[in-house]
Protein backbone atom coordinates (compact mmCIF):
# COMPACT_ATOMS: atom_id res chain seq x y z
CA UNK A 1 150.59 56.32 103.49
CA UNK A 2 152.88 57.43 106.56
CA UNK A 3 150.69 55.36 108.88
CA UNK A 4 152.31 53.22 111.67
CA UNK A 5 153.21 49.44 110.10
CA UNK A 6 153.40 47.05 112.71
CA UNK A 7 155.89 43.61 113.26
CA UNK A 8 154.73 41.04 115.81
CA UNK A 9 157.64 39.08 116.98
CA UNK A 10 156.27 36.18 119.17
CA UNK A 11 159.54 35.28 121.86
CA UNK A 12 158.03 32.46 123.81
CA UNK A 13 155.15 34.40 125.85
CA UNK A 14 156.50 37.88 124.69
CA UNK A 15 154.68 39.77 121.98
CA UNK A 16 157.04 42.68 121.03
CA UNK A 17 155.74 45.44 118.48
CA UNK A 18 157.83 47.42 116.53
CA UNK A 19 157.37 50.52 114.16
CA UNK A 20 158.70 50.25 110.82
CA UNK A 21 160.12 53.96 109.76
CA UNK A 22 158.45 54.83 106.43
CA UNK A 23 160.59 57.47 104.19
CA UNK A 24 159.13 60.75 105.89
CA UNK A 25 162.58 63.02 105.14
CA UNK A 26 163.14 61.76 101.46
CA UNK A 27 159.75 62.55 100.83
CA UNK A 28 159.29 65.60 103.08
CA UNK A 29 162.51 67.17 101.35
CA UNK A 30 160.04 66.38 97.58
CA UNK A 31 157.79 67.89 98.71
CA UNK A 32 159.28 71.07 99.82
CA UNK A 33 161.38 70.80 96.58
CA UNK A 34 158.60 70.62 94.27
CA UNK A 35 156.72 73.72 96.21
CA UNK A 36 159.60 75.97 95.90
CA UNK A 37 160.35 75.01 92.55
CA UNK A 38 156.53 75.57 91.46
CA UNK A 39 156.31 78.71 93.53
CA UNK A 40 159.56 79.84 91.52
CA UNK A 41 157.83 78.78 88.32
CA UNK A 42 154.64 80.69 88.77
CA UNK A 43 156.91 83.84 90.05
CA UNK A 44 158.58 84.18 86.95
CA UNK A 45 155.01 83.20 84.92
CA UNK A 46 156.42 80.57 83.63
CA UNK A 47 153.91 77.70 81.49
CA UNK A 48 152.35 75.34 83.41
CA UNK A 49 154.69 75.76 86.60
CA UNK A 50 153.08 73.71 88.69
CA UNK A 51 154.61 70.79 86.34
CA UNK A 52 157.72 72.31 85.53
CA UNK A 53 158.67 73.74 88.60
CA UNK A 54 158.36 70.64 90.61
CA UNK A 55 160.04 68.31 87.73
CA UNK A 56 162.77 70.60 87.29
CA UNK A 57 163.60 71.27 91.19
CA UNK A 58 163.64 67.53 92.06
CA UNK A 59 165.36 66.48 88.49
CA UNK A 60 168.37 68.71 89.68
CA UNK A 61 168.28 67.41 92.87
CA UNK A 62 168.34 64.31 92.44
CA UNK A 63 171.18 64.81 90.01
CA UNK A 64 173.61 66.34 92.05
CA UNK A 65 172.27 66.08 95.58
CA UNK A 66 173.15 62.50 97.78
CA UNK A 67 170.12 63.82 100.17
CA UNK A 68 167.75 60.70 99.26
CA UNK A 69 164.15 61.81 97.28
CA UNK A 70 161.17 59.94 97.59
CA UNK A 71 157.16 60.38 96.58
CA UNK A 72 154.75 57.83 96.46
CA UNK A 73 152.83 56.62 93.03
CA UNK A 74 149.85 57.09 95.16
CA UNK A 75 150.21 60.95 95.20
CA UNK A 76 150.56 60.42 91.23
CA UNK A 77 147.58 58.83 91.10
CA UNK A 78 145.52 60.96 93.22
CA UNK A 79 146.71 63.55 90.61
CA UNK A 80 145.67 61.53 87.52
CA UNK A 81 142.10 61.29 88.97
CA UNK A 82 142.19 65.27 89.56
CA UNK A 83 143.23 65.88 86.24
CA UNK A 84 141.20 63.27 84.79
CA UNK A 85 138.05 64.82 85.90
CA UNK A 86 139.19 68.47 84.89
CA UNK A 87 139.71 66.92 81.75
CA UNK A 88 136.10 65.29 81.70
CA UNK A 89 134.45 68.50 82.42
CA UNK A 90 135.25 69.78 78.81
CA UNK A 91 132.84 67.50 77.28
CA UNK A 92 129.72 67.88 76.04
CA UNK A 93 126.97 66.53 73.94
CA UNK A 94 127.93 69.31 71.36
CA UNK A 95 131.62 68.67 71.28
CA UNK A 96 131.31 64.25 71.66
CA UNK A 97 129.39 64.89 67.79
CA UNK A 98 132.69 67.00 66.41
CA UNK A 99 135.40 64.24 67.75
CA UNK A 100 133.18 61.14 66.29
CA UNK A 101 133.01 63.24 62.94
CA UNK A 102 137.04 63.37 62.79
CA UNK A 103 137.30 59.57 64.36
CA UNK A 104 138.85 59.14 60.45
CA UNK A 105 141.21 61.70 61.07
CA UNK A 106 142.47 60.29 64.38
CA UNK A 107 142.97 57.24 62.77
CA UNK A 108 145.14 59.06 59.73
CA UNK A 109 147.18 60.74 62.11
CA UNK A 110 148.13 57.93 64.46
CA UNK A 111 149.36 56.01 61.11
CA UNK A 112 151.09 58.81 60.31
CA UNK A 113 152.70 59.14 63.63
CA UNK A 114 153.57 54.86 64.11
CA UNK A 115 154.44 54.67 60.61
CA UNK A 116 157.41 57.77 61.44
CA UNK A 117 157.97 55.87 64.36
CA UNK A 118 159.10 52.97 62.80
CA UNK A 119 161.08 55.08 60.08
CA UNK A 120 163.21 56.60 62.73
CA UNK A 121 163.55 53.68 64.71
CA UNK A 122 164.85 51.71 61.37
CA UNK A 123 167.17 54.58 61.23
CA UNK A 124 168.59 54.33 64.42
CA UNK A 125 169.74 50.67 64.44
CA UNK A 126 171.31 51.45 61.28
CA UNK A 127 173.19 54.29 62.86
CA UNK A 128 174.06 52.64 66.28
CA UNK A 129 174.11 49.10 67.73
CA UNK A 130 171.10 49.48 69.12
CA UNK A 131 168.80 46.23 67.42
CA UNK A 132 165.78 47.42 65.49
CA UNK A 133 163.31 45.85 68.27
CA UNK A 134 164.57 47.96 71.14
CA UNK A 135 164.60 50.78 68.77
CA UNK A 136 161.46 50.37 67.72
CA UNK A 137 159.80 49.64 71.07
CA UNK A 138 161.84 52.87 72.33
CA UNK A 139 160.24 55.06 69.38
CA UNK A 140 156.11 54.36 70.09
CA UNK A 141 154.91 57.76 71.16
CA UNK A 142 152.51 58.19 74.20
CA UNK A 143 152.76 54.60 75.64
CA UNK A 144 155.21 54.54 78.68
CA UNK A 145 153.69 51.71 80.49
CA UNK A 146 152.54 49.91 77.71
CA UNK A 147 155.71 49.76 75.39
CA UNK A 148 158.03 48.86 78.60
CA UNK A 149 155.68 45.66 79.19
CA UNK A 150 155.53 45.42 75.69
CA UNK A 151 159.42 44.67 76.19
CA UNK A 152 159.11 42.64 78.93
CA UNK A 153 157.24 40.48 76.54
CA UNK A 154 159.98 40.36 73.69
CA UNK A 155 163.26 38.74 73.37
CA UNK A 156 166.18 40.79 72.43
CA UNK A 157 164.48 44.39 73.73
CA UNK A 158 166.91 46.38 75.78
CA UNK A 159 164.44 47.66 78.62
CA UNK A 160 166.96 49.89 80.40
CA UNK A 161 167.09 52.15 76.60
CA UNK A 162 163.33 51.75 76.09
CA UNK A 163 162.68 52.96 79.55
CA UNK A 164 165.62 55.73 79.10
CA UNK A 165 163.50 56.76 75.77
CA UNK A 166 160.15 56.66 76.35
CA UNK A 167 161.23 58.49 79.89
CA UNK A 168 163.36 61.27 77.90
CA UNK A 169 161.02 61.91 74.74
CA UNK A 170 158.51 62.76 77.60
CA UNK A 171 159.99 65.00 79.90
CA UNK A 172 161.51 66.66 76.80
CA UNK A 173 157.70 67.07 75.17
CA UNK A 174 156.70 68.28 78.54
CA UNK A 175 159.00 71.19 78.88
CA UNK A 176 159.64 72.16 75.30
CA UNK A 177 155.72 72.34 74.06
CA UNK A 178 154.45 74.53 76.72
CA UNK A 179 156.75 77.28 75.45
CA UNK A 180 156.13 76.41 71.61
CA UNK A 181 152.54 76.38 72.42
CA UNK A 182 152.82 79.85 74.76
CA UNK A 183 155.03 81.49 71.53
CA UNK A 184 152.17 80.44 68.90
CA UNK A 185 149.41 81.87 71.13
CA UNK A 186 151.14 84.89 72.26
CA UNK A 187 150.02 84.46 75.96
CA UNK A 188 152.31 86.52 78.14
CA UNK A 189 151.40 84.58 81.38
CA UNK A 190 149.81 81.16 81.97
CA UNK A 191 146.36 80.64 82.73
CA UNK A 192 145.96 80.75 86.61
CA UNK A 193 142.38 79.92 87.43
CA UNK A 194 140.74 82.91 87.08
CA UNK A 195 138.50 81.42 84.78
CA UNK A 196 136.19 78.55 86.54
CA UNK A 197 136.09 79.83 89.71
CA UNK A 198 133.96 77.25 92.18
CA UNK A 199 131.61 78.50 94.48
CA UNK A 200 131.92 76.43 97.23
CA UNK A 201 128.70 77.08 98.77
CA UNK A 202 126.49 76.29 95.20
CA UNK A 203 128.84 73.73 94.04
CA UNK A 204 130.57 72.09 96.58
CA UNK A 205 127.76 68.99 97.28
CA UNK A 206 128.50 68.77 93.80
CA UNK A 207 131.65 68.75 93.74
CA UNK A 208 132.17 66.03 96.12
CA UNK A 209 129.61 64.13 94.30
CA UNK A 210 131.03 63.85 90.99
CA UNK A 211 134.61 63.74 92.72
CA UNK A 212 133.77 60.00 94.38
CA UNK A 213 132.38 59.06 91.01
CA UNK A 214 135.77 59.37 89.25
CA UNK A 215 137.97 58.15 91.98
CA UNK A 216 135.11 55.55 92.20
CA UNK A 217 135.99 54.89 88.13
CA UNK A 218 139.64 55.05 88.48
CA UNK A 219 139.40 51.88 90.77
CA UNK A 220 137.21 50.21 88.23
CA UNK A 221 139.58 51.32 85.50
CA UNK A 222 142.25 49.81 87.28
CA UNK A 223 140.55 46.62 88.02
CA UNK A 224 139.27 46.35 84.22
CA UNK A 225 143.29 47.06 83.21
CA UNK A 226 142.36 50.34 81.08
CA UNK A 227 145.76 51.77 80.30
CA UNK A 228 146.88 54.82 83.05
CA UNK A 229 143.51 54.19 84.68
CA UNK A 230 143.84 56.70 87.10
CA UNK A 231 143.26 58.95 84.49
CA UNK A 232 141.66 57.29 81.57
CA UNK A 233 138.49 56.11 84.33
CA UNK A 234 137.56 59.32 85.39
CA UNK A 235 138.05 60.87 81.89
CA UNK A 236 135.45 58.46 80.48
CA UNK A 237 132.84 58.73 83.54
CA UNK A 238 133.04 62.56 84.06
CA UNK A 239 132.64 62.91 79.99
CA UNK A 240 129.81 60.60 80.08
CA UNK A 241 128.01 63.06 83.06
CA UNK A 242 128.94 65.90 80.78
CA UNK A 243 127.35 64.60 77.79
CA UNK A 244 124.15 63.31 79.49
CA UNK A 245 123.42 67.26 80.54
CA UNK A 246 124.51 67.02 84.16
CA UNK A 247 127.84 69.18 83.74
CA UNK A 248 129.95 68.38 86.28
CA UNK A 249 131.56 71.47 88.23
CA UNK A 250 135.31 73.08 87.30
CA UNK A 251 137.60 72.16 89.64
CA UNK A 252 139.13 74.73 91.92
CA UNK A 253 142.41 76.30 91.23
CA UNK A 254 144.10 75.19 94.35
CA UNK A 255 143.18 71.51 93.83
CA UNK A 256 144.26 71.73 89.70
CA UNK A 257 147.86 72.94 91.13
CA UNK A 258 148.37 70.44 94.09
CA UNK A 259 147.06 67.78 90.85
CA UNK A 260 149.77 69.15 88.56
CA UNK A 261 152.57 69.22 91.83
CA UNK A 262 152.10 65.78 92.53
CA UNK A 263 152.44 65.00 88.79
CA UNK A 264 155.59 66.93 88.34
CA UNK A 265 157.11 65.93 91.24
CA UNK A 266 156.60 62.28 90.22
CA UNK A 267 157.86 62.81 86.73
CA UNK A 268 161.31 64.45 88.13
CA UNK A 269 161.92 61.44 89.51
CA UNK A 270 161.13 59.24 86.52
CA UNK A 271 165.10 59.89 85.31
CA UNK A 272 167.67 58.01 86.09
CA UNK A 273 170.90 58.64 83.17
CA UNK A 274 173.10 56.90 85.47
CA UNK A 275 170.87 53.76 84.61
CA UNK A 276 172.53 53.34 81.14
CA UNK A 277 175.99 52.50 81.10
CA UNK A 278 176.31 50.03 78.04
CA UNK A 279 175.29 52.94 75.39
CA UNK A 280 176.87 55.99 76.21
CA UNK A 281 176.05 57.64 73.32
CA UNK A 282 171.70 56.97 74.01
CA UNK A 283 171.90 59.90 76.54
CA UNK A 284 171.95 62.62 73.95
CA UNK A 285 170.09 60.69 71.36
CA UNK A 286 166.84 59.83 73.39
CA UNK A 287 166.39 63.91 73.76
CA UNK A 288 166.75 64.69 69.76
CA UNK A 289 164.58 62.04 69.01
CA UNK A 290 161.85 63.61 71.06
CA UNK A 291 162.26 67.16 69.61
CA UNK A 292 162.34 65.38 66.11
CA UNK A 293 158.89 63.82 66.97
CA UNK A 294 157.39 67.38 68.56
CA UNK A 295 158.45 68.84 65.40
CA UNK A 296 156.61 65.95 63.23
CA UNK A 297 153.57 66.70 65.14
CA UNK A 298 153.65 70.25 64.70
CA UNK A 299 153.62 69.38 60.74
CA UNK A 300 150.87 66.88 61.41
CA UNK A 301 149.02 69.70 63.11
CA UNK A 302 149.35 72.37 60.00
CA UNK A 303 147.89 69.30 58.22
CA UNK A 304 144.50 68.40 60.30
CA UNK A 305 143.84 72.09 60.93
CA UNK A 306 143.40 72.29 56.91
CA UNK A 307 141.44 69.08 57.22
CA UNK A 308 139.10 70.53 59.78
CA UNK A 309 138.15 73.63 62.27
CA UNK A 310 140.13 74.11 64.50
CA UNK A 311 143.18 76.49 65.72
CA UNK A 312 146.78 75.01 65.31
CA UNK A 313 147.48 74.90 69.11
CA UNK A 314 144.20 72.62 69.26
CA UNK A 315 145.76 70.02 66.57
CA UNK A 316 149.57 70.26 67.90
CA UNK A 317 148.32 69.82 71.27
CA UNK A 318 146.09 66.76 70.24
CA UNK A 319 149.31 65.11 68.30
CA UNK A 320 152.05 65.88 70.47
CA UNK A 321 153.41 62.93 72.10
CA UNK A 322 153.57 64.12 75.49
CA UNK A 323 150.55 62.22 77.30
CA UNK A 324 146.57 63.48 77.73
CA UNK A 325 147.29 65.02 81.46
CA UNK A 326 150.03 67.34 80.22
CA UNK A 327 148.63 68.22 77.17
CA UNK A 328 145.61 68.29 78.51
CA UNK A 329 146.75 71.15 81.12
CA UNK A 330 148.58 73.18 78.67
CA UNK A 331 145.41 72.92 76.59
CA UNK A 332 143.22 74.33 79.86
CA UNK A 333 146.02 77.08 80.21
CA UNK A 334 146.17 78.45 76.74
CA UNK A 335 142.27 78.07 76.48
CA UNK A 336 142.45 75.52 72.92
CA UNK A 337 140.08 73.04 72.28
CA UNK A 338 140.55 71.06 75.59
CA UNK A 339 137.58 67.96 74.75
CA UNK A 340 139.42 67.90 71.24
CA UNK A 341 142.58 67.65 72.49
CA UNK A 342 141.96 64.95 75.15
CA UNK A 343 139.88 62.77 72.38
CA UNK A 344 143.05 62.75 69.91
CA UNK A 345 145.12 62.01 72.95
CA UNK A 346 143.12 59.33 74.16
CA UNK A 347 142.41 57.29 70.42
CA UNK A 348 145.57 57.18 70.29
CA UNK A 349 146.26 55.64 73.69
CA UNK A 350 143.94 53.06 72.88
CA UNK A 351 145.12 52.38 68.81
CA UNK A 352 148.79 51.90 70.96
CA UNK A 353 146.97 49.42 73.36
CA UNK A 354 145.20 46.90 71.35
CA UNK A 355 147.00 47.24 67.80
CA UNK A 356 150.37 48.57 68.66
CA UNK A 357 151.77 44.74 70.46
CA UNK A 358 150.72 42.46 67.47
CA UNK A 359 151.97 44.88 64.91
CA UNK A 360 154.99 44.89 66.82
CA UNK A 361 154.98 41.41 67.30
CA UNK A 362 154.65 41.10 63.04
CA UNK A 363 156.86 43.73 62.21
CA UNK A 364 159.63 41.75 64.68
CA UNK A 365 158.96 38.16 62.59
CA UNK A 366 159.46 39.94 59.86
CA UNK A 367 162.89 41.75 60.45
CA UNK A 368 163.90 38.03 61.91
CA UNK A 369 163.02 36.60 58.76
């Protein structure tokens, strides 16, 4: 990433080469940032502080600091495909038979969640002059990258409030659910690694192994356009080992942290209020709107745990509309139903990608009409 880039100026019969300076400070300074502030985290046993820490640290720098930040999206892939195979490893021929049996029920609650969606987003250009398609757009749960195409696609979406939304409501599920979820299981510190513990001796050849296959499937993800490939390709291919009987080794603690690090530091810098300037009054609304929808979700959840077996940190975890990877971590560190939790995560991500745009696309003919 930091490698030497190279500019060949031909003068006549001179050849002169010279090095282009990549960003090393802004993103040394991240990275020491999002250390301390995960170090500080974990200190005070904080849940999942390896997200938080990092997020937090370089969100308040980058607030009130002029010392430029920077940190590649390769780093936030590379942990997507760590966390993606973590997630993988949770699946099993025994557990793939329970989430096809409640397939029905991921469908219900997805309805349940779009349909609020579009409830709250009809009351919010009522309330504001925000227009009901950038409201809308701004109110799908769990599809950052797919809703602001979505309204690259559409005529009369704001992107600079859908980005500002879909940006908020998830940095606001990531920090306030850990601490719902750590009050509702009564966990007085997180979950760090004692549980899963590689041998690097037995496992290692393994390890490596099964580690090239996913980054090996997040390139073909990418390549096939799977939505957040980097985590949804490795997902799929170490779930498929898992369920075939091969059971792909835990990851080891140190490499689930630097995974989570890279991912928080990434998501601190994801926010940028000074970006809206038009609709002043956005700033505190994106925020409630995301509590409103972790607090539909936990209702959803008291629902589906009467509809099947499983704990209520299992269901809110699986509805929350905070993305698979963080949910999927704060399932890992409060020991719920981690393969049960990804698979409502990940229906969902795929009801949003191929049946979320032509709703949209209806529902916005229709409020034309």
């Amino acid at each position: 990433m930091f490698g030497l880039s190279w500019i060949y100026e031909r003068d006549e019969k001179v050849i002169t080469i010279q090095p282009i300076r990549e960003p090393f400070l802004p993103w040394l300074r991240t990275l020491l940032l999002s250390v301390a502030g995960g170090g500080v985290f974990a200190l005070l046993q904080l849940p999942i502080p390896w997200v938080l820490g990092p997020m937090v640290s370089v969100l308040l720098w980058s607030r009130y600091a002029r010392a430029p930040l920077y940190w590649p999206q390769e780093w936030r892939n590379s942990g997507l495909i760590a966390i993606g195979y973590m997630l993988g490893t949770s699946f099993t021929l025994e557990t793939m038979g329970k989430i096809i049996a409640q397939l029905p029920s991921m469908l219900l609650m997805t309805a349940l969640t779009l349909g609020f969606s579009v409830w709250m987003a009809w009351i919010i250009s009522r309330r504001t002059d925000l227009n009901f398609r950038t409201a809308l757009t701004a109110n799908i749960p769990g599809g950052l990258s797919q809703m602001i195409t979505l309204g690259e696609e559409m005529k009369g979406v704001d992107l600079t409030v859908v980005t500002f939304f879909q940006v908020t409501r998830l940095l606001t599920v990531i920090f306030v659910v850990p601490f719902l979820v750590l009050g509702l299981t009564g966990t007085e510190r997180p979950n760090t690694g004692g549980d899963g513990a590689t041998n690097w001796a037995a496992d290692g050849p393994e390890l490596l192994l099964f580690g090239l296959a996913a980054v090996l499937a997040a390139r073909v993800g990418r390549k096939l356009r799977l939505p957040t490939a980097y985590l949804m390709g490795p997902v799929i291919v170490t779930a498929l080992f898992g369920v075939l009987g091969f059971n792909p080794p835990d990851l080891p603690i140190l490499i689930r942290n630097i995974a989570q690090l890279f991912m928080g530091a990434y998501f601190g810098l994801m926010m940028k209020p000074e970006s809206l300037t038009r609709h002043p009054g956005v700033g505190l609304l994106a925020p409630v709107t995301g509590l409103v929808m972790v607090v539909f979700s936990w209702g959803l959840g008291l629902l589906l745990v009467r509809m099947h077996d499983m704990s209520l940190v299992t269901a809110f975890l699986g509805l929350s509309p905070g993305g698979m990877a963080t949910m999927g971590v704060v399932a890992r560190e409060v020991h719920a139903g981690m393969a049960t939790v990804t698979g409502y995560q990940m229906f969902r991500v795929f009801f949003i990608l191929f049946f979320v745009p032509p709703l949209l696309r209806w529902l916005f003919r229709k409020s034309a009409a």
